[in-house]
PDB file of N, CA and C in Angstrom:
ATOM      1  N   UNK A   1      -1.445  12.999  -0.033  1.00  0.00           N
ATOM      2  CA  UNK A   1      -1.537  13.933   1.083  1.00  0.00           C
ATOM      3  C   UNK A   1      -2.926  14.550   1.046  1.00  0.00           C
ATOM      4  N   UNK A   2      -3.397  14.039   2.267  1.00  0.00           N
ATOM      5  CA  UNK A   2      -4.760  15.191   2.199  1.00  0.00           C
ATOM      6  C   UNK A   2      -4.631  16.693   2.369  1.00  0.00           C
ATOM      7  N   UNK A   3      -5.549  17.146   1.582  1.00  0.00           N
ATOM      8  CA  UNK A   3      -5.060  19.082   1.892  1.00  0.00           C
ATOM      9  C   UNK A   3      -5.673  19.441   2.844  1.00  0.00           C
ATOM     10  N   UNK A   4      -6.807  18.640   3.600  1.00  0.00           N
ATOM     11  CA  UNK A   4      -7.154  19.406   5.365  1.00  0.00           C
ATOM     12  C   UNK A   4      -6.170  18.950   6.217  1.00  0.00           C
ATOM     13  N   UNK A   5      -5.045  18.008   5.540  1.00  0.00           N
ATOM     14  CA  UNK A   5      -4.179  17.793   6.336  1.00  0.00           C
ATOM     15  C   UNK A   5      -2.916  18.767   7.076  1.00  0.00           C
ATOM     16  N   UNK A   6      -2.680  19.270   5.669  1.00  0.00           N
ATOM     17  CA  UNK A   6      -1.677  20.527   5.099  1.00  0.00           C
ATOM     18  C   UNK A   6      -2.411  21.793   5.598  1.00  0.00           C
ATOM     19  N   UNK A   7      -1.345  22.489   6.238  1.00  0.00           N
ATOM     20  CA  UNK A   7      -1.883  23.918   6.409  1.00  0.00           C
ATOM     21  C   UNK A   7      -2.350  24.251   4.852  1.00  0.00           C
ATOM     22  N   UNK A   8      -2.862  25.711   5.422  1.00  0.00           N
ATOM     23  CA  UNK A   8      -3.415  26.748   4.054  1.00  0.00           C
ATOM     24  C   UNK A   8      -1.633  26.949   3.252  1.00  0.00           C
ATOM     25  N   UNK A   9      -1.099  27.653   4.073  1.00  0.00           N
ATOM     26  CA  UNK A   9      -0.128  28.280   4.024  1.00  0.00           C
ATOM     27  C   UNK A   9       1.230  27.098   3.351  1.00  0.00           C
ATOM     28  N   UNK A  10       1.590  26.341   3.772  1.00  0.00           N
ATOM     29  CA  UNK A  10       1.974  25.543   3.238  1.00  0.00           C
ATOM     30  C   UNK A  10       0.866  24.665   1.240  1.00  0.00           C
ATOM     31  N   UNK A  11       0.172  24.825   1.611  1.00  0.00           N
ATOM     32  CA  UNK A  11      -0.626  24.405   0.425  1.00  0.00           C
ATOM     33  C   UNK A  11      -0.083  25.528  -1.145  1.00  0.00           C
ATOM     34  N   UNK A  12      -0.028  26.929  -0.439  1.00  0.00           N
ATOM     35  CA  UNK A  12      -0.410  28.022  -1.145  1.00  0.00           C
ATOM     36  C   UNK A  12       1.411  27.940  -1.749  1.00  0.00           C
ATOM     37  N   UNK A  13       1.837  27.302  -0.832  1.00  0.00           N
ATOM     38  CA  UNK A  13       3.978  27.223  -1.025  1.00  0.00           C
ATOM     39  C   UNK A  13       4.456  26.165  -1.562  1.00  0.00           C
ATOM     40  N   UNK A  14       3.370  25.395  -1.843  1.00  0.00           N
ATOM     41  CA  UNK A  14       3.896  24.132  -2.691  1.00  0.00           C
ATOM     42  C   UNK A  14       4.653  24.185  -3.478  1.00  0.00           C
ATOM     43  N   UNK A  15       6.024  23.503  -3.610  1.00  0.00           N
ATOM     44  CA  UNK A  15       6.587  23.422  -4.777  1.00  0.00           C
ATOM     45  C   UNK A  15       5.949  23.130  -6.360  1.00  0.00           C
ATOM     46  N   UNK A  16       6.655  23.882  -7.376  1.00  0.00           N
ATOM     47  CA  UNK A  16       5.727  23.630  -8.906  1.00  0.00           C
ATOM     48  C   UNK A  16       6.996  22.627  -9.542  1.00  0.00           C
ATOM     49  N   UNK A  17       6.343  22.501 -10.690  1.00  0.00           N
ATOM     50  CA  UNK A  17       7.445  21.790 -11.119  1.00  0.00           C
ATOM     51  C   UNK A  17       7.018  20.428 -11.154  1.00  0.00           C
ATOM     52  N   UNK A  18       6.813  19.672 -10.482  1.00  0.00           N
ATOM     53  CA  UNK A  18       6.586  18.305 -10.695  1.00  0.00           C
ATOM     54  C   UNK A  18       5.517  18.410 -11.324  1.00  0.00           C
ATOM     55  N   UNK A  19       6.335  16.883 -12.075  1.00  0.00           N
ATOM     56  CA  UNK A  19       5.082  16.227 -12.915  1.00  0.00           C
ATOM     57  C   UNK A  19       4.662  15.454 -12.838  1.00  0.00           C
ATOM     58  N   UNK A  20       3.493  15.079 -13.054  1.00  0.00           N
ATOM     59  CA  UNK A  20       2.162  14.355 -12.540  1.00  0.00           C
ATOM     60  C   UNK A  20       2.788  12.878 -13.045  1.00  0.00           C
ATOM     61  N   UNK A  21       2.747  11.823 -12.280  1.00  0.00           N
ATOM     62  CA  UNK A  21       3.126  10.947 -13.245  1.00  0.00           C
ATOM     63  C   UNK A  21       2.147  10.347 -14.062  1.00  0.00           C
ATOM     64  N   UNK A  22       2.536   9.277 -15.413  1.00  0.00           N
ATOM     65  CA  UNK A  22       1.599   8.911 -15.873  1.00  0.00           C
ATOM     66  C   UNK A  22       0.121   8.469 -16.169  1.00  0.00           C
ATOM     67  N   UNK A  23       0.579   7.222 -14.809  1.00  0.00           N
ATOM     68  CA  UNK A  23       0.086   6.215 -14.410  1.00  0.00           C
ATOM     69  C   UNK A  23      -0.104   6.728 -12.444  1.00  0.00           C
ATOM     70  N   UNK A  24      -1.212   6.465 -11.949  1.00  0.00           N
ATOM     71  CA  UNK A  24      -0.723   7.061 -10.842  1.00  0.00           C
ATOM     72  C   UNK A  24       0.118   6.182  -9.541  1.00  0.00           C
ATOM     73  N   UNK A  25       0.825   6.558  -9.366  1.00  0.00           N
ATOM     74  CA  UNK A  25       1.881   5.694  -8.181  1.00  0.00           C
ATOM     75  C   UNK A  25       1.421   5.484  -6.557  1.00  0.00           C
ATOM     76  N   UNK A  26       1.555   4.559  -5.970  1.00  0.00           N
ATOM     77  CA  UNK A  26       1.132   4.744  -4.380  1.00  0.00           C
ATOM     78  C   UNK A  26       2.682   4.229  -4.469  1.00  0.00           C
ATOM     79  N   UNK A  27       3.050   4.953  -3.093  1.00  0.00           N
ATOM     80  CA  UNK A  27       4.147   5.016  -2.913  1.00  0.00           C
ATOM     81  C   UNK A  27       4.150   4.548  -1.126  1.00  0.00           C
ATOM     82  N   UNK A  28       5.211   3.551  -0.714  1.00  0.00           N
ATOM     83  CA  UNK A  28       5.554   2.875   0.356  1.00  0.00           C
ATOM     84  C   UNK A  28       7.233   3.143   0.608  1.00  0.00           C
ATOM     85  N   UNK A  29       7.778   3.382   1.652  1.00  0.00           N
ATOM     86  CA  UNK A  29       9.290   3.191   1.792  1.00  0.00           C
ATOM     87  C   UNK A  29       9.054   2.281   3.268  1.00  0.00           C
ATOM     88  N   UNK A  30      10.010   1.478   3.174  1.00  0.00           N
ATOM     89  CA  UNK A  30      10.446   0.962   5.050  1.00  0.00           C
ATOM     90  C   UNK A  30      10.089  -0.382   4.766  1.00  0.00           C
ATOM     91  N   UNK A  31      10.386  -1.192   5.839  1.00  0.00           N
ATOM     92  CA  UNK A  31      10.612  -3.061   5.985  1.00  0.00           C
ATOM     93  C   UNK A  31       8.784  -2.799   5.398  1.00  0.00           C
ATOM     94  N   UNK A  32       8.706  -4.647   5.813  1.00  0.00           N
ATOM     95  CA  UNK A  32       6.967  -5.195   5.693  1.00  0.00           C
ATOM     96  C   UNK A  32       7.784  -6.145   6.789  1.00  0.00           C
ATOM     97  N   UNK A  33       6.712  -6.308   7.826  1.00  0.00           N
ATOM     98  CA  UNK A  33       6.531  -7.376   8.795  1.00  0.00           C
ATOM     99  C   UNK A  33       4.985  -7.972   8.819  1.00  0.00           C
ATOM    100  N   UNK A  34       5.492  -9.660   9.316  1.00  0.00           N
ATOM    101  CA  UNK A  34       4.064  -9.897   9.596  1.00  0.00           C
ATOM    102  C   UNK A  34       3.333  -8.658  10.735  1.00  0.00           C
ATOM    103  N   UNK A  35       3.859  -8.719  11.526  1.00  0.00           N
ATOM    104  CA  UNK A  35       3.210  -8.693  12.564  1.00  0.00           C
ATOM    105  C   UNK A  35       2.527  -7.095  12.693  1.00  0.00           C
ATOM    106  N   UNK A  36       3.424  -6.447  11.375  1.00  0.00           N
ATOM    107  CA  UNK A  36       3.132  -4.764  11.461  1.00  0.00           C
ATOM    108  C   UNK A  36       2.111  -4.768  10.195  1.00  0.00           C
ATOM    109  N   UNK A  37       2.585  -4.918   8.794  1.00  0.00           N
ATOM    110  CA  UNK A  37       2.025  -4.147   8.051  1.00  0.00           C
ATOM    111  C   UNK A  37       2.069  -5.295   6.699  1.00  0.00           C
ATOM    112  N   UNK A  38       2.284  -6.749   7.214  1.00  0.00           N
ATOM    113  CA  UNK A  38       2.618  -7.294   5.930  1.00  0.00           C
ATOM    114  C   UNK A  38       0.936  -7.693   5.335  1.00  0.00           C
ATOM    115  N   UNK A  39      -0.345  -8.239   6.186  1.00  0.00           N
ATOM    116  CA  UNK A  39      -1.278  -8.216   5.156  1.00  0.00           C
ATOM    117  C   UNK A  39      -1.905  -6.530   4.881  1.00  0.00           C
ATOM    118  N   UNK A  40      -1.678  -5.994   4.853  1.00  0.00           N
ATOM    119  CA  UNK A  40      -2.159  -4.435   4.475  1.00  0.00           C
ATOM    120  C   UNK A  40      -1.394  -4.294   3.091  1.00  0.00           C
ATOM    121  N   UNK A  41      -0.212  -4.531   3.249  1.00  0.00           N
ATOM    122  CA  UNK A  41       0.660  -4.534   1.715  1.00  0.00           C
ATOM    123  C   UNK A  41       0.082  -5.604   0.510  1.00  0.00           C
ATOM    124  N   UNK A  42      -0.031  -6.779   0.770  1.00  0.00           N
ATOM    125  CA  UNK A  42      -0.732  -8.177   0.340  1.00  0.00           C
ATOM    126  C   UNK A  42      -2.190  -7.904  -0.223  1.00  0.00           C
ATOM    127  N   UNK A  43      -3.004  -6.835   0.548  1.00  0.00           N
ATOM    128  CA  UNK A  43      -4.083  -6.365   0.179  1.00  0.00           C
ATOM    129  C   UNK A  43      -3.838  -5.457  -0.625  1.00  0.00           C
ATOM    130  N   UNK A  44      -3.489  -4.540  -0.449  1.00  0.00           N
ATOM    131  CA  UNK A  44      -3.077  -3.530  -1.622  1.00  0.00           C
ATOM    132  C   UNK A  44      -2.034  -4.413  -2.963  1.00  0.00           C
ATOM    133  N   UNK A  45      -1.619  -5.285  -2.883  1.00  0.00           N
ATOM    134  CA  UNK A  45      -0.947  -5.870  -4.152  1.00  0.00           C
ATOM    135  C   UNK A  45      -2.357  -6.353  -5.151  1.00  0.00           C
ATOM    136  N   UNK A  46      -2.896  -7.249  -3.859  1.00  0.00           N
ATOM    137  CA  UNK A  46      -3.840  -7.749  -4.984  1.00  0.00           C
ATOM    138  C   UNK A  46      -5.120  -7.124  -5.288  1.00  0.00           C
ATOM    139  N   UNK A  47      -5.645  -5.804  -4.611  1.00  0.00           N
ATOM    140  CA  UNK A  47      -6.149  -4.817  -5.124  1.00  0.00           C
ATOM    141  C   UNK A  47      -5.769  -4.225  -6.612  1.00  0.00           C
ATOM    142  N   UNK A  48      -4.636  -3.936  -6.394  1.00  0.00           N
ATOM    143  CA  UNK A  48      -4.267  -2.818  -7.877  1.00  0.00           C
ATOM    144  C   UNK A  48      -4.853  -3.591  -9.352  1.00  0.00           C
ATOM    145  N   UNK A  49      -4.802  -4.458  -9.609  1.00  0.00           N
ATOM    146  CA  UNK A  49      -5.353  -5.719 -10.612  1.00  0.00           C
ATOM    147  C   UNK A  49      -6.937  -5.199 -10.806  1.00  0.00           C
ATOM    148  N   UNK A  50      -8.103  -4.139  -9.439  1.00  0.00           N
ATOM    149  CA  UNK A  50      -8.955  -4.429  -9.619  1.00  0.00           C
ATOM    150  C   UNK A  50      -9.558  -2.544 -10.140  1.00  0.00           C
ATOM    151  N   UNK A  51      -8.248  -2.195 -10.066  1.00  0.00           N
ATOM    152  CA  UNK A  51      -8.600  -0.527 -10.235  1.00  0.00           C
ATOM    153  C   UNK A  51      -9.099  -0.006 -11.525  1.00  0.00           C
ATOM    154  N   UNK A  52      -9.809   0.759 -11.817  1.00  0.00           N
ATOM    155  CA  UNK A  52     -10.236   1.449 -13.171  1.00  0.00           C
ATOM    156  C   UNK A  52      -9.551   1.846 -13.871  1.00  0.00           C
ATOM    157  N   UNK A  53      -8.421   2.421 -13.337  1.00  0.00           N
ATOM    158  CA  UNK A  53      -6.912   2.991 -14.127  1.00  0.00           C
ATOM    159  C   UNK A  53      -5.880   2.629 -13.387  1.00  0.00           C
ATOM    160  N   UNK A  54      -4.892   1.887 -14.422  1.00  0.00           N
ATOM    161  CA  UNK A  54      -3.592   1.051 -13.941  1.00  0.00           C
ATOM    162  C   UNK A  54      -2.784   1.915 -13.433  1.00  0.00           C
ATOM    163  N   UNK A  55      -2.572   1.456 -11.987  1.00  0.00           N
ATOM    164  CA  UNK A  55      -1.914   2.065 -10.619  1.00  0.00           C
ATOM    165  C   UNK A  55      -0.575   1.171 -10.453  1.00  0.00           C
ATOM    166  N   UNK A  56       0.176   1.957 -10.516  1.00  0.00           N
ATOM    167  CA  UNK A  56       1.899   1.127  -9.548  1.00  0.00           C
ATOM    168  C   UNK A  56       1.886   1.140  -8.718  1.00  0.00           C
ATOM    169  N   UNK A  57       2.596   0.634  -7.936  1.00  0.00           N
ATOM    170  CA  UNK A  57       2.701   0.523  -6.325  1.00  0.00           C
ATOM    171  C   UNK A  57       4.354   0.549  -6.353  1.00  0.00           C
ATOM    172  N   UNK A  58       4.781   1.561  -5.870  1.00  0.00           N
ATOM    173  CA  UNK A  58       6.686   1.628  -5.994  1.00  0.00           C
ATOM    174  C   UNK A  58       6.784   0.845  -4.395  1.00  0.00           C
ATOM    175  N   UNK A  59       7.375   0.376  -3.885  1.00  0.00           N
ATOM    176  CA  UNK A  59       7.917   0.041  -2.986  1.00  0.00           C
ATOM    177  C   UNK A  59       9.080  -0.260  -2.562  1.00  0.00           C
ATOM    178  N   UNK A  60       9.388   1.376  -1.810  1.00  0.00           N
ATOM    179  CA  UNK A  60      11.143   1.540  -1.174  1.00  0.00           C
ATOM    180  C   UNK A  60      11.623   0.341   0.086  1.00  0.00           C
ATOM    181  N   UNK A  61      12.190  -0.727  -0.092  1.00  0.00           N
ATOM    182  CA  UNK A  61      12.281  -1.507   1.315  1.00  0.00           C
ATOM    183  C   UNK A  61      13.780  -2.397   0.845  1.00  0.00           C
ATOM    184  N   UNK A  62      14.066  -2.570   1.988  1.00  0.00           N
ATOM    185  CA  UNK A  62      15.243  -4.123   1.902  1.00  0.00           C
ATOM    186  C   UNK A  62      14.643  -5.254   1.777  1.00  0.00           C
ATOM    187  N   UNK A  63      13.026  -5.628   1.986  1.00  0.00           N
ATOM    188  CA  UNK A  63      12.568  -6.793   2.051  1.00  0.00           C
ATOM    189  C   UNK A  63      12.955  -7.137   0.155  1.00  0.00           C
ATOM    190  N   UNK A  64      12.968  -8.437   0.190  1.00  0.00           N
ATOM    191  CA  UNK A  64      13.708  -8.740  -1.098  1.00  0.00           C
ATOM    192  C   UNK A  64      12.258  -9.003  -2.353  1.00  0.00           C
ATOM    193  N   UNK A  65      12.557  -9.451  -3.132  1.00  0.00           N
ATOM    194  CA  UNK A  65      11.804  -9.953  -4.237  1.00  0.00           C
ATOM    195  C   UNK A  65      10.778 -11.367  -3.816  1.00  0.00           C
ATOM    196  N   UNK A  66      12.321 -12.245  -3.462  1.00  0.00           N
ATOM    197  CA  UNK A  66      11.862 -13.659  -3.037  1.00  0.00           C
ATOM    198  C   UNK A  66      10.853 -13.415  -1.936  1.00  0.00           C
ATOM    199  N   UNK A  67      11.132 -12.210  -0.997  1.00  0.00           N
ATOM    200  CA  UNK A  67       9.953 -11.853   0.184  1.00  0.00           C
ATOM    201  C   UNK A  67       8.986 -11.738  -1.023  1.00  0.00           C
ATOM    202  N   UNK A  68       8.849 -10.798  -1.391  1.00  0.00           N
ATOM    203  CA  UNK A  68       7.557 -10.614  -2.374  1.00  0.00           C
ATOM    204  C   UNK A  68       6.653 -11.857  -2.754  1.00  0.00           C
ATOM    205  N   UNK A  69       7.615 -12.529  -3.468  1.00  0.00           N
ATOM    206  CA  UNK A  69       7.107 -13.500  -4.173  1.00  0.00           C
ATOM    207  C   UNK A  69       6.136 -14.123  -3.515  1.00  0.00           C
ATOM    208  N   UNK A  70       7.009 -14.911  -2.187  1.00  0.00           N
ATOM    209  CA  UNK A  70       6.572 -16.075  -1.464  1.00  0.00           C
ATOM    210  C   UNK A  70       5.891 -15.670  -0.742  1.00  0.00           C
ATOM    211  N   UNK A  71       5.265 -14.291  -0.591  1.00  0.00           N
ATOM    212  CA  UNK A  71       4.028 -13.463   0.428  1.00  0.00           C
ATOM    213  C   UNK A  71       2.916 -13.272  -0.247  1.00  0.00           C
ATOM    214  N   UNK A  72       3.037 -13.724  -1.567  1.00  0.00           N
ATOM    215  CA  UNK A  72       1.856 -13.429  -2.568  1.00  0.00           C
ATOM    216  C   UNK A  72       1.780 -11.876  -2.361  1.00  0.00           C
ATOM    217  N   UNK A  73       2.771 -11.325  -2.765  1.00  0.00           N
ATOM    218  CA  UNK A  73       2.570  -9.619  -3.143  1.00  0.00           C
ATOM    219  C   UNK A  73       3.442  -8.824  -4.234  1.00  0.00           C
ATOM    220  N   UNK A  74       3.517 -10.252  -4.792  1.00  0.00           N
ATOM    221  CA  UNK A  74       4.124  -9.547  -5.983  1.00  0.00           C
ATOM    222  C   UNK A  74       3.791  -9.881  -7.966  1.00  0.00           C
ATOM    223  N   UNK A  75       3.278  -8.960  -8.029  1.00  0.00           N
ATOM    224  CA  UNK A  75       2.663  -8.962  -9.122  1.00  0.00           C
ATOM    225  C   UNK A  75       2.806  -7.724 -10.639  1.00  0.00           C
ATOM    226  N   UNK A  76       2.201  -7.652 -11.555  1.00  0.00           N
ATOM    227  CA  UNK A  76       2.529  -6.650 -12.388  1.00  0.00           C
ATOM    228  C   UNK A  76       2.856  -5.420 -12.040  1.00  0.00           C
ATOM    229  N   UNK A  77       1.809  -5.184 -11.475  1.00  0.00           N
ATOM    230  CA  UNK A  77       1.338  -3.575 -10.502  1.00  0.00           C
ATOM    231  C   UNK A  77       2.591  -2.886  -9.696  1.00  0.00           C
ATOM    232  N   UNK A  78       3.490  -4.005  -8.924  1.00  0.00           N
ATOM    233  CA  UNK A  78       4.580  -3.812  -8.187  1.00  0.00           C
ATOM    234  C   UNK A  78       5.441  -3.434  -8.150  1.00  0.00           C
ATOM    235  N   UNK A  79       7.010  -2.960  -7.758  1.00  0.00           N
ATOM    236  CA  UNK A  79       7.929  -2.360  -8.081  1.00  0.00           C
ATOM    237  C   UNK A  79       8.592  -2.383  -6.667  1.00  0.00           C
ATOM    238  N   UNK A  80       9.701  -3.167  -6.550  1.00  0.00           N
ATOM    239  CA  UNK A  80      10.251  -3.101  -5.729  1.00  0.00           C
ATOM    240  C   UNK A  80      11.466  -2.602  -5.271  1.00  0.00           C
ATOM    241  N   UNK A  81      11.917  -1.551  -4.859  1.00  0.00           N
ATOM    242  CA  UNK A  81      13.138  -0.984  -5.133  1.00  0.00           C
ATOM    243  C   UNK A  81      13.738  -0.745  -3.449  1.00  0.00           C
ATOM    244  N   UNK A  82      14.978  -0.356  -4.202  1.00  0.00           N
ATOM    245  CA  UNK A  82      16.133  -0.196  -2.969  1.00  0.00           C
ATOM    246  C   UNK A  82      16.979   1.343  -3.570  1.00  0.00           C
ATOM    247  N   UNK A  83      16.749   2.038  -2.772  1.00  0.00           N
ATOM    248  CA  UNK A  83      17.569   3.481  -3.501  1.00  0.00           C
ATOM    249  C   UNK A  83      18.160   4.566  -2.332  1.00  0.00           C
ATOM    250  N   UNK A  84      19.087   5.222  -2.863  1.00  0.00           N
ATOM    251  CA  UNK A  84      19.888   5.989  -1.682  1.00  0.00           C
ATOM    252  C   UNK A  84      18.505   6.973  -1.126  1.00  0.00           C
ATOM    253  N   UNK A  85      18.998   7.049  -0.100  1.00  0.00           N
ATOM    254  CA  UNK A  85      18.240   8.064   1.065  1.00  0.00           C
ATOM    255  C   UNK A  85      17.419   9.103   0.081  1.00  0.00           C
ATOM    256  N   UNK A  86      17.996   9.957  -0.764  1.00  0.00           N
ATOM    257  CA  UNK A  86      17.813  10.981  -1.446  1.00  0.00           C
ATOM    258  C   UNK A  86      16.443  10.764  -2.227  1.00  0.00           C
ATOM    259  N   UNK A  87      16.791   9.790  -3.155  1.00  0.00           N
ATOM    260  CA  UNK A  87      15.990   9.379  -4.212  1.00  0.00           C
ATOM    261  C   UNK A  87      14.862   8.837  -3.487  1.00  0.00           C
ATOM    262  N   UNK A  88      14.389   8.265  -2.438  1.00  0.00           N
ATOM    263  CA  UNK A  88      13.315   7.408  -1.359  1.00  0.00           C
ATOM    264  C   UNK A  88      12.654   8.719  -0.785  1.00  0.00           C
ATOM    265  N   UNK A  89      13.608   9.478  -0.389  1.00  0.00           N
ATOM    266  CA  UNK A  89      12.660  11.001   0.226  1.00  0.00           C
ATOM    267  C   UNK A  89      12.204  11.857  -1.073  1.00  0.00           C
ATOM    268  N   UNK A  90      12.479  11.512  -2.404  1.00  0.00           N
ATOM    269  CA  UNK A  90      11.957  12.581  -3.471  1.00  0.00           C
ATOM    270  C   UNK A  90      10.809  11.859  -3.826  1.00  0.00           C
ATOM    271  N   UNK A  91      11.059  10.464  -3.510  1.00  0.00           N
ATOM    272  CA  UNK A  91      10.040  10.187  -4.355  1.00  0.00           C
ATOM    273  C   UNK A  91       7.843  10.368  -3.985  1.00  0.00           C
ATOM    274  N   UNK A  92       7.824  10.434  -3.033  1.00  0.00           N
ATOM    275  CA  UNK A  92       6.511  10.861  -2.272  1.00  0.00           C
ATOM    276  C   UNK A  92       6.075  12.166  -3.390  1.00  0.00           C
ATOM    277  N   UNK A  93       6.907  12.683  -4.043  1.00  0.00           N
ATOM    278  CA  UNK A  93       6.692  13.703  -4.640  1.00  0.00           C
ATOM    279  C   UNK A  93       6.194  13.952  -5.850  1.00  0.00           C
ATOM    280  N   UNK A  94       5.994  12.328  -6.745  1.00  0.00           N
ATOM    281  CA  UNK A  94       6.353  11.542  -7.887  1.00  0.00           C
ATOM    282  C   UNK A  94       4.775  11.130  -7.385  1.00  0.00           C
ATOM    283  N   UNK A  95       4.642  10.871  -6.283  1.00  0.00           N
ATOM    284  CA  UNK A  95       3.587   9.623  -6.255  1.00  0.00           C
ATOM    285  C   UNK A  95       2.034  10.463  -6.000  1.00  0.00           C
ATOM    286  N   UNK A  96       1.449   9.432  -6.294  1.00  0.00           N
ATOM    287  CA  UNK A  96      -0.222  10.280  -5.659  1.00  0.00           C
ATOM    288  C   UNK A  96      -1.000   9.808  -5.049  1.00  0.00           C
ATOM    289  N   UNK A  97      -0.344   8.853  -4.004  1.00  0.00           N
ATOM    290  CA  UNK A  97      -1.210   7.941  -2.937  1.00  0.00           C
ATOM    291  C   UNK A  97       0.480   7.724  -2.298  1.00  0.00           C
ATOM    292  N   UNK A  98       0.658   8.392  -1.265  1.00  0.00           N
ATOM    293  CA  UNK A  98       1.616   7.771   0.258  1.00  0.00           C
ATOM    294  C   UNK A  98       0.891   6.787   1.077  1.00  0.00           C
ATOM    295  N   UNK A  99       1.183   5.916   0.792  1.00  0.00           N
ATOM    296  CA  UNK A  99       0.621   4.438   1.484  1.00  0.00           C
ATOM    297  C   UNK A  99       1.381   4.183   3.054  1.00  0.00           C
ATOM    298  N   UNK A 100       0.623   4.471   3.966  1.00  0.00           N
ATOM    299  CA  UNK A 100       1.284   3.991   5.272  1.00  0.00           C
ATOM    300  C   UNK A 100       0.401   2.858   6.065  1.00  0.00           C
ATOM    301  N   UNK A 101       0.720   1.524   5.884  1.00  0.00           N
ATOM    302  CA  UNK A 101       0.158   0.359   6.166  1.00  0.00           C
ATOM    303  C   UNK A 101       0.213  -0.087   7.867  1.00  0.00           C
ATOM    304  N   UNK A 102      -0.988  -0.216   8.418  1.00  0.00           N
ATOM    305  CA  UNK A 102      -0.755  -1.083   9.868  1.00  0.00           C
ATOM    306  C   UNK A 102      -1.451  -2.445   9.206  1.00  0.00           C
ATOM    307  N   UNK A 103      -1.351  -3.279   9.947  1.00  0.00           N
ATOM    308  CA  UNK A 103      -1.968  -4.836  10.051  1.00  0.00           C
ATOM    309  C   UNK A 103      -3.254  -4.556   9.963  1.00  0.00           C
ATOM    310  N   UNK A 104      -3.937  -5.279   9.973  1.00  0.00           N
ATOM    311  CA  UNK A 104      -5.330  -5.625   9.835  1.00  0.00           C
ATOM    312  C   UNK A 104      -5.282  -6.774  10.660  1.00  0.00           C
ATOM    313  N   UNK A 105      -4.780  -7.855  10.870  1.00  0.00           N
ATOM    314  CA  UNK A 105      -5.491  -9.014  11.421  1.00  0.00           C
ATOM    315  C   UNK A 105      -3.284  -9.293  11.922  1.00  0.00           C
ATOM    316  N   UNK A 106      -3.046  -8.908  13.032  1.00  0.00           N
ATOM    317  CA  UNK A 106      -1.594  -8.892  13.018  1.00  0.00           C
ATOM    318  C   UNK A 106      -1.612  -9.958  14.472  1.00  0.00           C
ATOM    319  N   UNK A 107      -0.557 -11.133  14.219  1.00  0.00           N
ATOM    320  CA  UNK A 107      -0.435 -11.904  15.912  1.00  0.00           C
ATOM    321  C   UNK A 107       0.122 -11.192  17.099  1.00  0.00           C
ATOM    322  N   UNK A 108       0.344  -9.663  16.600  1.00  0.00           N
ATOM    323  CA  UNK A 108       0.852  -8.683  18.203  1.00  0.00           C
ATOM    324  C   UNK A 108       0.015  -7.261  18.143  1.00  0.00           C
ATOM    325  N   UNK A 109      -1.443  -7.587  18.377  1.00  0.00           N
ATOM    326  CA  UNK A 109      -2.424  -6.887  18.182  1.00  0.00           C
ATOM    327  C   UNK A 109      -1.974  -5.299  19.329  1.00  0.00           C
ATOM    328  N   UNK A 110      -1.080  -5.367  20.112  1.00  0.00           N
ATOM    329  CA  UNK A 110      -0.826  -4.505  21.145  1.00  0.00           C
ATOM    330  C   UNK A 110       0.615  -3.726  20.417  1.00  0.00           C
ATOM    331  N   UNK A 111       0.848  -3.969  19.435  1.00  0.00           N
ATOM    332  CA  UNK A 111       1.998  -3.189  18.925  1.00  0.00           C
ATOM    333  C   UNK A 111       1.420  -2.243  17.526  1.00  0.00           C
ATOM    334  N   UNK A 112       0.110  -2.688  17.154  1.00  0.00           N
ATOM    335  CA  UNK A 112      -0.676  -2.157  16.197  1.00  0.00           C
ATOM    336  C   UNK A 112      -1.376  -0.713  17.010  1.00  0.00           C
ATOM    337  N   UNK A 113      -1.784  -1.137  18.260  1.00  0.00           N
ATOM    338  CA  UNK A 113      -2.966  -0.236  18.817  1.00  0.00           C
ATOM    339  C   UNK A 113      -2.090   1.010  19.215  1.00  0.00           C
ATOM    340  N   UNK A 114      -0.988   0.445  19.884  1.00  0.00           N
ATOM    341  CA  UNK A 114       0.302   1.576  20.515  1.00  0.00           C
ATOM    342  C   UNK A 114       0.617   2.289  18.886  1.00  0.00           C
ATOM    343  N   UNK A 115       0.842   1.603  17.851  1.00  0.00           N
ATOM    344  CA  UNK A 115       1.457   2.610  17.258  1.00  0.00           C
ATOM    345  C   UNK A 115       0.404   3.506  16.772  1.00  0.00           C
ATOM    346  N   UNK A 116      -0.855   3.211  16.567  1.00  0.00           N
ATOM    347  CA  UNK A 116      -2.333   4.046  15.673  1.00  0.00           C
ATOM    348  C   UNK A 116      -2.006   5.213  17.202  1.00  0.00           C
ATOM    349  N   UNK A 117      -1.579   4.628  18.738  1.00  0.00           N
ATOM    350  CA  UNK A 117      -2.320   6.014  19.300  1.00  0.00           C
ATOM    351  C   UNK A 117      -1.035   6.836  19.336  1.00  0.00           C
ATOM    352  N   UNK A 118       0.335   6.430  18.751  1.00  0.00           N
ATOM    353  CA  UNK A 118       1.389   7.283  19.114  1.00  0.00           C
ATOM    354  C   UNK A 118       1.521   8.102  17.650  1.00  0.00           C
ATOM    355  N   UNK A 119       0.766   7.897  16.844  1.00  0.00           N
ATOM    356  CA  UNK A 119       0.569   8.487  15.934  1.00  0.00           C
ATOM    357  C   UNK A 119      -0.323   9.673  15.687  1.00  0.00           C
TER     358      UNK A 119
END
């Protein structure tokens, strides 16, 4: 989370208590599609391999393992999980990079642009 993102006021109300994790986590929840966000994920897999300090990448989704595999995005760095509602919304809290992926090079270039401006 960026903090010019975050009000003052909210910044100053942060919850305490959490702990930093080890290793630092980027954290993803929701599908991977080609057409949305699957080479942005693919890039960030085979990024983490090139970082100064060993980074996880948790990733909350239904897409499976075998997706992983056979997308070339799955590697040491990775972590692919499936967890109740609860545990998927705590975890952003755990992490120190919220990863929200669009395409880069996607075959429905008009579903990329709509979502960057409805955002």
């Amino acid at each position: 989370m960026l903090a010019h993102a975050v009000s003052q006021v909210d910044l100053e109300n942060a919850p305490e208590g959490v702990e930093p994790p080890q290793s630092p986590i980027s954290h993803f929840a929701g599908s991977i599609y080609e057409m949305m966000n699957q080479d942005a994920v693919a890039n960030l897999a085979r990024c983490l391999a090139l970082c100064q300090k060993p980074v996880r990448f948790a990733c909350y989704t239904p897409n499976t393992l075998g997706f992983f595999s056979r997308s070339g995005m799955m590697n040491e760095h990775v972590r692919v999980l499936f967890a109740p509602k609860d545990e998927v919304m705590q975890a952003p809290r755990s992490s120190s990079i919220v990863f929200l992926p669009l395409a880069f090079h996607s075959p429905n270039h008009l579903e990329i642009c709509v979502s960057v401006w409805l955002s």
